[in-house]
C-alpha atoms as a PDB file:
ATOM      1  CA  UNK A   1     -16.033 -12.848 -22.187  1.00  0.00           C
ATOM      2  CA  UNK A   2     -13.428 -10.096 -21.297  1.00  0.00           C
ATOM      3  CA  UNK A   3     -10.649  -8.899 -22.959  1.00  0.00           C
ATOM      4  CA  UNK A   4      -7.221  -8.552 -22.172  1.00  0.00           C
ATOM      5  CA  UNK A   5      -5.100  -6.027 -24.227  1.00  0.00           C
ATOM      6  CA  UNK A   6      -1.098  -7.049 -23.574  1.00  0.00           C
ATOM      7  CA  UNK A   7       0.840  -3.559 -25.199  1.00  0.00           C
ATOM      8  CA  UNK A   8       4.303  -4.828 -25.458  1.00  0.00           C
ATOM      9  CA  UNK A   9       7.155  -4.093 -27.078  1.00  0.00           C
ATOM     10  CA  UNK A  10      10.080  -7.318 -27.784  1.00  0.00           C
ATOM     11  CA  UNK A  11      13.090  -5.388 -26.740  1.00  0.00           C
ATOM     12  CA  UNK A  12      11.637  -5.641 -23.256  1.00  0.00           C
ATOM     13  CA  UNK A  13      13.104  -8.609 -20.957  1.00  0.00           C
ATOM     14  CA  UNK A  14      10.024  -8.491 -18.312  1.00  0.00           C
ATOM     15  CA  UNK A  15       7.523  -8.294 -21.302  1.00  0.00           C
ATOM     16  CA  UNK A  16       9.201 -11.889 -22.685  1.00  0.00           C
ATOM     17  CA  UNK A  17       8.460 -12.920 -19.180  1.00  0.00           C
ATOM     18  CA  UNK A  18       4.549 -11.456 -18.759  1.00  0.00           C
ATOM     19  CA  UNK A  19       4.592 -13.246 -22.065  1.00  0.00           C
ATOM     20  CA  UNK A  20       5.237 -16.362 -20.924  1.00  0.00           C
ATOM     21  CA  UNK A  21       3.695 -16.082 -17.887  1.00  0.00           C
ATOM     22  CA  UNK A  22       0.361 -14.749 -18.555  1.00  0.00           C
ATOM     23  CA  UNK A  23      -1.419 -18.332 -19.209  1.00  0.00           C
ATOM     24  CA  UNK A  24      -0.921 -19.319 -16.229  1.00  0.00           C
ATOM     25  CA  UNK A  25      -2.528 -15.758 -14.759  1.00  0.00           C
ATOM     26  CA  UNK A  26      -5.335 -15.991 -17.195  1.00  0.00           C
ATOM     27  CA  UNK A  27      -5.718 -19.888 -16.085  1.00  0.00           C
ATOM     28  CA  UNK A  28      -9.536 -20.581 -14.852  1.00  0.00           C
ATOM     29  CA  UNK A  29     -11.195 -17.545 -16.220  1.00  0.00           C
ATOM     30  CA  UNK A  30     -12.967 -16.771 -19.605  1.00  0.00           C
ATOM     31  CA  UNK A  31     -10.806 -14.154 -21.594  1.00  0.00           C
ATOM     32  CA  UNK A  32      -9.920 -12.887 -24.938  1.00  0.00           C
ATOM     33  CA  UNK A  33      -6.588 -11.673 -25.198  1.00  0.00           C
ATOM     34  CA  UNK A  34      -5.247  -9.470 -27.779  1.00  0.00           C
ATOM     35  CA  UNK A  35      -1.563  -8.979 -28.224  1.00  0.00           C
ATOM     36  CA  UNK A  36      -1.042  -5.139 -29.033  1.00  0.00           C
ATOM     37  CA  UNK A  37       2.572  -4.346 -30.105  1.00  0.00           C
ATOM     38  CA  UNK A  38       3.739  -0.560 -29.291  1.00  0.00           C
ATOM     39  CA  UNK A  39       6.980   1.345 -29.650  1.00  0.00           C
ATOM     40  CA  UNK A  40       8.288   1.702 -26.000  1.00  0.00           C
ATOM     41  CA  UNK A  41      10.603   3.971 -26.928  1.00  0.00           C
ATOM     42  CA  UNK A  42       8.060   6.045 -27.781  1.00  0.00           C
ATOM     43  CA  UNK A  43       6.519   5.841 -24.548  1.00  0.00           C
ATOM     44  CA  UNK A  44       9.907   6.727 -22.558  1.00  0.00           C
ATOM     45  CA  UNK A  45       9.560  10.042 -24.387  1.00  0.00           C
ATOM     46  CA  UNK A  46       6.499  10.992 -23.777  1.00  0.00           C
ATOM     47  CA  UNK A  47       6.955  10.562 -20.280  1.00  0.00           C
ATOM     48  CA  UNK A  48      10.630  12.119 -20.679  1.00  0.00           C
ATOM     49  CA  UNK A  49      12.229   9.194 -19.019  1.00  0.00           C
ATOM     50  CA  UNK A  50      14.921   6.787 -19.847  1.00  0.00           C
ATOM     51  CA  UNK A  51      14.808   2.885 -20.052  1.00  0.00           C
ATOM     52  CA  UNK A  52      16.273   0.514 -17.605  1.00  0.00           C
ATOM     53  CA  UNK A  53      18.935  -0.582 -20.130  1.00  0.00           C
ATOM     54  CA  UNK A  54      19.817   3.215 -20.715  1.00  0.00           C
ATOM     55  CA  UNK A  55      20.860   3.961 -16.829  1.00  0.00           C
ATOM     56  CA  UNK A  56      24.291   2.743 -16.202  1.00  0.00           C
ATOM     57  CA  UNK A  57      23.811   2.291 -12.574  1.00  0.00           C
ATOM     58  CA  UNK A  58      20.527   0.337 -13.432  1.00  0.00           C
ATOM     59  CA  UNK A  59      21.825  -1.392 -16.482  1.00  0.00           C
ATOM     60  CA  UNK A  60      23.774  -4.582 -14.848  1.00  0.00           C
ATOM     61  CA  UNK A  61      21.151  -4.872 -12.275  1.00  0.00           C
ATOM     62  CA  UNK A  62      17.875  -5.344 -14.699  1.00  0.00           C
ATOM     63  CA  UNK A  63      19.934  -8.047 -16.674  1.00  0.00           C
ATOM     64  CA  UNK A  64      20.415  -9.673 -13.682  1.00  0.00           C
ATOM     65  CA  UNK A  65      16.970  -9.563 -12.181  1.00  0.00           C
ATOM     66  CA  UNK A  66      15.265 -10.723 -15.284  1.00  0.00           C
ATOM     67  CA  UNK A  67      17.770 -13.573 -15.282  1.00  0.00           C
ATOM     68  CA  UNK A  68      17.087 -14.358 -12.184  1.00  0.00           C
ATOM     69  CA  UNK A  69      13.510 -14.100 -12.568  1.00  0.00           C
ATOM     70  CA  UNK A  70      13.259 -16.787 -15.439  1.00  0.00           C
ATOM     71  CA  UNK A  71      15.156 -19.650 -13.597  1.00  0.00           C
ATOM     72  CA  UNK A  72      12.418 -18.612 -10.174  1.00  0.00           C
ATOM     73  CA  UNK A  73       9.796 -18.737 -12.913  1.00  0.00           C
ATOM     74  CA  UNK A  74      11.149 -21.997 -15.507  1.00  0.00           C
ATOM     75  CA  UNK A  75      10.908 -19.158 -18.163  1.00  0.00           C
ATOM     76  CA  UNK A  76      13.862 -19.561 -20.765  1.00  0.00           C
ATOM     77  CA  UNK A  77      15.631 -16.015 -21.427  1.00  0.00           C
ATOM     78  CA  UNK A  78      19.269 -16.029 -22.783  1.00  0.00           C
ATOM     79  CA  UNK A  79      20.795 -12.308 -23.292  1.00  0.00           C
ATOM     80  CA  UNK A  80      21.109 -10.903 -27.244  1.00  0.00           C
ATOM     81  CA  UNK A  81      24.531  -9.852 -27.751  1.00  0.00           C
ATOM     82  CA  UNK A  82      23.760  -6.413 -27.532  1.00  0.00           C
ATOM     83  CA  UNK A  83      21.123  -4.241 -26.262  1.00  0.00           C
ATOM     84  CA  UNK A  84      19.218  -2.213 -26.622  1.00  0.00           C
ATOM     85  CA  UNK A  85      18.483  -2.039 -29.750  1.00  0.00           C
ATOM     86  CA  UNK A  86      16.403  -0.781 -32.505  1.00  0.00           C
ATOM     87  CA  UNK A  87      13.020  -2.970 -32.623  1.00  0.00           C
ATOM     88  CA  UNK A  88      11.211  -0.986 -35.281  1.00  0.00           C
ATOM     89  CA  UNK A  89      12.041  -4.230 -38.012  1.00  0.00           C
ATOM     90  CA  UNK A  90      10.865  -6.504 -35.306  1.00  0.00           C
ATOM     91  CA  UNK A  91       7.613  -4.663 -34.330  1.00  0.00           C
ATOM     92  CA  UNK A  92       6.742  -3.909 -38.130  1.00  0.00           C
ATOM     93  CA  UNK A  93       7.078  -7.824 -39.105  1.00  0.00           C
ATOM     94  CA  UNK A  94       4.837  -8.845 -36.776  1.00  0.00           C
ATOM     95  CA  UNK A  95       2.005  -6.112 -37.670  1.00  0.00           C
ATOM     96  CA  UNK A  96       2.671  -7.456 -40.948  1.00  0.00           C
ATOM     97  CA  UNK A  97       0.535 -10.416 -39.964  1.00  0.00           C
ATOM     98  CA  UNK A  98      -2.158  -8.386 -38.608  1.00  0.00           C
ATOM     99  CA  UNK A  99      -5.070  -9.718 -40.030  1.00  0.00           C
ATOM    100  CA  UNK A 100      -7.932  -7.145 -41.566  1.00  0.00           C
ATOM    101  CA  UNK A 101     -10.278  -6.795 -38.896  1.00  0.00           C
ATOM    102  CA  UNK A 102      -7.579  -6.838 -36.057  1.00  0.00           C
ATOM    103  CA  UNK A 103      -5.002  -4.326 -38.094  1.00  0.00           C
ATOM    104  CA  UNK A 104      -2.933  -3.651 -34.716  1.00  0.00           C
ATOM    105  CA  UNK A 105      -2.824  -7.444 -33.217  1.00  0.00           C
ATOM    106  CA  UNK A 106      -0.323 -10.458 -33.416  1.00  0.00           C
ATOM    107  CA  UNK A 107      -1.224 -13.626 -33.047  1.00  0.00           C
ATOM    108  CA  UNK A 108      -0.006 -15.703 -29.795  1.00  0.00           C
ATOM    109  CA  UNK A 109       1.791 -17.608 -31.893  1.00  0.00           C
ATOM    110  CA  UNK A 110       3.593 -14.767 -34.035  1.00  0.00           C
ATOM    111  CA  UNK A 111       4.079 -12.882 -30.568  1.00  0.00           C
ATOM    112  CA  UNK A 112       5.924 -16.065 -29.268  1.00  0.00           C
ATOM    113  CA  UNK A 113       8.062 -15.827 -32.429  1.00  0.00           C
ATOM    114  CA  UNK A 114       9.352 -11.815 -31.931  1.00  0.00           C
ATOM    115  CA  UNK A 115      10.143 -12.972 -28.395  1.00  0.00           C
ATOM    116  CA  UNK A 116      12.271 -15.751 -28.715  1.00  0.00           C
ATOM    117  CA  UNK A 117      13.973 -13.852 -31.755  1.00  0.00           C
ATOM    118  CA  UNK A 118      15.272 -11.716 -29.255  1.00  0.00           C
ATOM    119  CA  UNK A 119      15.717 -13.705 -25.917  1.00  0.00           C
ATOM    120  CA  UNK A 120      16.264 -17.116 -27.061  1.00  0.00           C
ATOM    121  CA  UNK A 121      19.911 -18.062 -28.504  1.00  0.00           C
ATOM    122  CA  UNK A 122      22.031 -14.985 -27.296  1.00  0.00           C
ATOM    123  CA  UNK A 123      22.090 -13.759 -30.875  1.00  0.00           C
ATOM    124  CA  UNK A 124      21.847 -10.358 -32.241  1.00  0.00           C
ATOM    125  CA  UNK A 125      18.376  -8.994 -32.418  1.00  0.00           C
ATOM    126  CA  UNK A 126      19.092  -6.526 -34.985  1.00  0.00           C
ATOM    127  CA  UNK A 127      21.100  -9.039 -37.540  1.00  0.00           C
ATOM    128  CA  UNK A 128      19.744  -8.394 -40.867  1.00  0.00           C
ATOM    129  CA  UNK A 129      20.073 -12.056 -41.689  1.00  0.00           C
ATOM    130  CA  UNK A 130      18.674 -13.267 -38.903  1.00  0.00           C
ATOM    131  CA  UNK A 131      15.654 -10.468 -39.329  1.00  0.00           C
ATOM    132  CA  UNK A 132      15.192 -11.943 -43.217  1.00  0.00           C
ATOM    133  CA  UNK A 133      14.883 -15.656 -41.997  1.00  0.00           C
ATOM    134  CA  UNK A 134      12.196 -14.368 -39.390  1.00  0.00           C
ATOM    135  CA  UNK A 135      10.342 -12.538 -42.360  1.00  0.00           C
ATOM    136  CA  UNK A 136      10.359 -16.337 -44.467  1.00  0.00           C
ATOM    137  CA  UNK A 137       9.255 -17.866 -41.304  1.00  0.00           C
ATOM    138  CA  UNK A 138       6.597 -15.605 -41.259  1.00  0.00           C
ATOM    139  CA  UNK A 139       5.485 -15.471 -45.119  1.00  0.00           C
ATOM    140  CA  UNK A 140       5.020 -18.818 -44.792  1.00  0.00           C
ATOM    141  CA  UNK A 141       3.109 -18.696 -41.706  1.00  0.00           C
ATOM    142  CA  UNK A 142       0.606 -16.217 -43.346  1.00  0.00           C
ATOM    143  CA  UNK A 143       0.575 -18.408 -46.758  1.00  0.00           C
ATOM    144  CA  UNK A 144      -0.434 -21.543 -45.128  1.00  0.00           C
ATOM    145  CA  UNK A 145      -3.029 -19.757 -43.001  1.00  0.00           C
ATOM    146  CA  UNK A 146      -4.248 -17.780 -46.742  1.00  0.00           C
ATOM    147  CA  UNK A 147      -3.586 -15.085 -45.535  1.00  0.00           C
ATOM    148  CA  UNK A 148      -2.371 -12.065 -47.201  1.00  0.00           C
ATOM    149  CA  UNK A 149       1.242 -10.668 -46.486  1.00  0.00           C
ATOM    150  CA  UNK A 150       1.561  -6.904 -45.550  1.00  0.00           C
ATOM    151  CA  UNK A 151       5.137  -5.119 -46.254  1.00  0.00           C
ATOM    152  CA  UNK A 152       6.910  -4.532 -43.004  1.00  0.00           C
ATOM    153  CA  UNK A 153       7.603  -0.613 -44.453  1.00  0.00           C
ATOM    154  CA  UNK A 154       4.224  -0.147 -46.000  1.00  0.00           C
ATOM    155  CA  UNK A 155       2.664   2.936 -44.531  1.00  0.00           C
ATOM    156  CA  UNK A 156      -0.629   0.474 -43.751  1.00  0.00           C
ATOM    157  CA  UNK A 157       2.012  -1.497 -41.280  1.00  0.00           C
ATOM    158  CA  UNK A 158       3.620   1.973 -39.870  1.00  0.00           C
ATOM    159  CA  UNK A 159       0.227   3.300 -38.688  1.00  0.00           C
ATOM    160  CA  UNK A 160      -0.679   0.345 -37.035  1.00  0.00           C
ATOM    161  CA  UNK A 161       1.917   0.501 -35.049  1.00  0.00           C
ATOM    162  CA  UNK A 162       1.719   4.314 -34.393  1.00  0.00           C
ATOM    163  CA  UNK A 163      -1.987   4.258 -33.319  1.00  0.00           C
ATOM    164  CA  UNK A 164      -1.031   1.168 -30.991  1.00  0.00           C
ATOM    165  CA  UNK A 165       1.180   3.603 -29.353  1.00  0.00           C
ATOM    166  CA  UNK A 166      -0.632   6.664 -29.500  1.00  0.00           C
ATOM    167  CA  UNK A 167      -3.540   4.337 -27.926  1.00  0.00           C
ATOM    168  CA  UNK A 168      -0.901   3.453 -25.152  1.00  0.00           C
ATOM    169  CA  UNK A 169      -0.095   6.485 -24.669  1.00  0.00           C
ATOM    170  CA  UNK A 170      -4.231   7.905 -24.195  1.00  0.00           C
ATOM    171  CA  UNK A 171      -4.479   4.860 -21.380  1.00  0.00           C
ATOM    172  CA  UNK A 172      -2.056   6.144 -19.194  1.00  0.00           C
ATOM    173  CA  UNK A 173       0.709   3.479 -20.542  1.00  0.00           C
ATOM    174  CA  UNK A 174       4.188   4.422 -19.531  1.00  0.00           C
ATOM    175  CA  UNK A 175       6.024   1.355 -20.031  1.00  0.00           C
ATOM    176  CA  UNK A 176       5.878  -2.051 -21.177  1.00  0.00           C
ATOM    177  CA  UNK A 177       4.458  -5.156 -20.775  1.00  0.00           C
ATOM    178  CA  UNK A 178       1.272  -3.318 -19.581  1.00  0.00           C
ATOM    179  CA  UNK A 179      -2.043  -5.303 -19.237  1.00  0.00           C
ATOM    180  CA  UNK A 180      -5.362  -3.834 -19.542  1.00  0.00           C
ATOM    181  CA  UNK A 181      -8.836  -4.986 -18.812  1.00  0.00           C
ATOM    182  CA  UNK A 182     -12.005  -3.415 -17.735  1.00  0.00           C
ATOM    183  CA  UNK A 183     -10.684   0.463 -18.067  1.00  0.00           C
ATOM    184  CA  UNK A 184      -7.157  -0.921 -15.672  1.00  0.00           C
ATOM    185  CA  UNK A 185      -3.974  -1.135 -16.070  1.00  0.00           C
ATOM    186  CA  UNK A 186      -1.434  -3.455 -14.798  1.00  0.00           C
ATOM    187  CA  UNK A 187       2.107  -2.967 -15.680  1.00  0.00           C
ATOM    188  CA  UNK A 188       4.968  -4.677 -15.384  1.00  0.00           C
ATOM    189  CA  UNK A 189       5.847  -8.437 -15.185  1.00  0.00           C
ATOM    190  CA  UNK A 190       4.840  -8.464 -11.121  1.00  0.00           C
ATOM    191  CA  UNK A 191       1.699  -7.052 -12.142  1.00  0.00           C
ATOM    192  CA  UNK A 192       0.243 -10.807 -12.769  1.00  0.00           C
ATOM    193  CA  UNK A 193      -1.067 -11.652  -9.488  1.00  0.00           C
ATOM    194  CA  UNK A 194      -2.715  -8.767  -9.086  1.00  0.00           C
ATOM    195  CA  UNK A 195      -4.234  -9.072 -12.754  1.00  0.00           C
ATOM    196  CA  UNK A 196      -5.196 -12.665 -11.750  1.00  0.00           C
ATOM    197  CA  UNK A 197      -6.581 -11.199  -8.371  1.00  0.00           C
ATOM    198  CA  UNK A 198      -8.684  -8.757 -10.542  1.00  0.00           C
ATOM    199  CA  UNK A 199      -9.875 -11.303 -12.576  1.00  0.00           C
ATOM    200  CA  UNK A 200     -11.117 -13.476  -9.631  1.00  0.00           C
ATOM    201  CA  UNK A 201     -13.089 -10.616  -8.446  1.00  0.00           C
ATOM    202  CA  UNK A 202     -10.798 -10.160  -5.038  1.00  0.00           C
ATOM    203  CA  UNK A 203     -12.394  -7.627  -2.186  1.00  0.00           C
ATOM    204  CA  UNK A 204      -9.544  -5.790  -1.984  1.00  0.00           C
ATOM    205  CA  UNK A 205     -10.499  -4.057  -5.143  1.00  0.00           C
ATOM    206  CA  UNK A 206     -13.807  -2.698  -3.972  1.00  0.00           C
ATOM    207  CA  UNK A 207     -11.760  -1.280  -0.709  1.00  0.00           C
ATOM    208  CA  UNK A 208     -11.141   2.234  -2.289  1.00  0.00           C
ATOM    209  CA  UNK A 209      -7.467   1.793  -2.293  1.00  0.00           C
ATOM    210  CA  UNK A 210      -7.287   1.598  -6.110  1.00  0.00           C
ATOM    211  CA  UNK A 211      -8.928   5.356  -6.451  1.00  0.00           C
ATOM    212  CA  UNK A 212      -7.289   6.310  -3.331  1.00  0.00           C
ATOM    213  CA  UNK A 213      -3.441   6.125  -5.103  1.00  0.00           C
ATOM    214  CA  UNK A 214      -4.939   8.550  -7.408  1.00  0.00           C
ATOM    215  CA  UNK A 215      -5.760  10.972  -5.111  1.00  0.00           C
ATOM    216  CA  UNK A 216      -2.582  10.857  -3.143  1.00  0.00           C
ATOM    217  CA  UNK A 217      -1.153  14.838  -3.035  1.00  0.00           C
ATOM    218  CA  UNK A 218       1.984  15.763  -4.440  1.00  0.00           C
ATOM    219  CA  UNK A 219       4.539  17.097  -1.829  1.00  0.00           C
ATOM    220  CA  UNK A 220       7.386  18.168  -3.503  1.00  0.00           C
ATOM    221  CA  UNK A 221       8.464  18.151  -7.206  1.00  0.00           C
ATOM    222  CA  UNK A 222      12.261  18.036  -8.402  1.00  0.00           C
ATOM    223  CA  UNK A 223      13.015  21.072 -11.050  1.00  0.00           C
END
């Protein structure tokens, strides 16, 4: 069976999407996926660039795309009332379900849960009430399962979610949602057909054009 890794981090519109799209790329093949939370901000910086939300020319437009891509798509996605914002309380809650073996994984289920925090509703994200109702929701998730409960601010829940990004960030990962199987990546929500193409073993990636990208020169480089 292979194994899907999805990095993602909430705060990201087209990761909610790849989210709730990926079943239906995954559909017909045998795979294990793991859900693999990571601090995109994180990422932006190590690649010294800014996210779509942070570019005021590009800032309207993303909103509008993603919108328009869940109503093409039958994917529910209602703005927060402000963003960005900070995820950190979000990403550590959900590595505080992480079981033992898996110390860096979310369930489905608890994945589903940061997401709709965030894009279902219109509410604030960041709302301290609303972030203590999610942390009951999911204390009681982990007590019926008998499981144990890790402190979001424990240092065990902190490094999980720093070697998921440093992990991201030795794969090549420069953004989020970003799928990876067999050694490749596929970012980005319009990465799922060609994941699913992957997947059903499509000639196009025996071609050479995957390793040829790589080996495209660089002409010129802005200072």
């Amino acid at each position: 069976m292979r194994e899907v890794q999805f990095f993602y981090d909430p705060i990201s519109p087209y990761a909610h999407l790849a989210f709730a799209a990926l079943p239906g790329a995954l559909m017909g093949h045998s795979v294990v996926v793991r859900y693999r939370p990571v601090l995109f901000a994180a990422l932006l910086k190590a690649h010294g660039q800014l996210g779509p939300a942070e570019i005021p020319a590009k800032r309207d437009w993303t909103y509008r795309q993603v919108q328009w891509h869940a109503h093409a798509n039958g994917i529910r996605l209602d703005l927060p009332a402000a963003h960005p914002f900070n995820p950190l309380p979000l990403l550590r809650l959900g590595l505080s379900t992480a079981v033992p073996d898996q110390p860096g994984d979310t369930s489905r289920y608890v994945t589903e849960l940061l997401f709709q925090h965030v894009w279902h509703g219109g509410a604030d994200a960041a709302d301290p009430d609303r972030l203590s109702a999610l942390q009951a929701q999911l204390q009681d998730h982990m007590a019926q399962r008998e499981r144990p409960w890790v402190e979001p601010d424990s240092e065990a829940v902190k490094q999980a979610l720093r070697a998921n990004t440093d992990e991201a960030l030795a794969l090549g990962l420069f953004g989020v949602p970003a799928m990876v199987v067999d050694d490749r990546v596929f970012w980005g929500f319009d990465a799922l057909p060609m994941l699913k193409a992957w997947l059903a073993n499509d000639a196009w990636f025996d071609s050479g054009a995957w390793e040829a990208a790589a080996n495209t020169a660089v002409g010129v480089q802005r200072r």
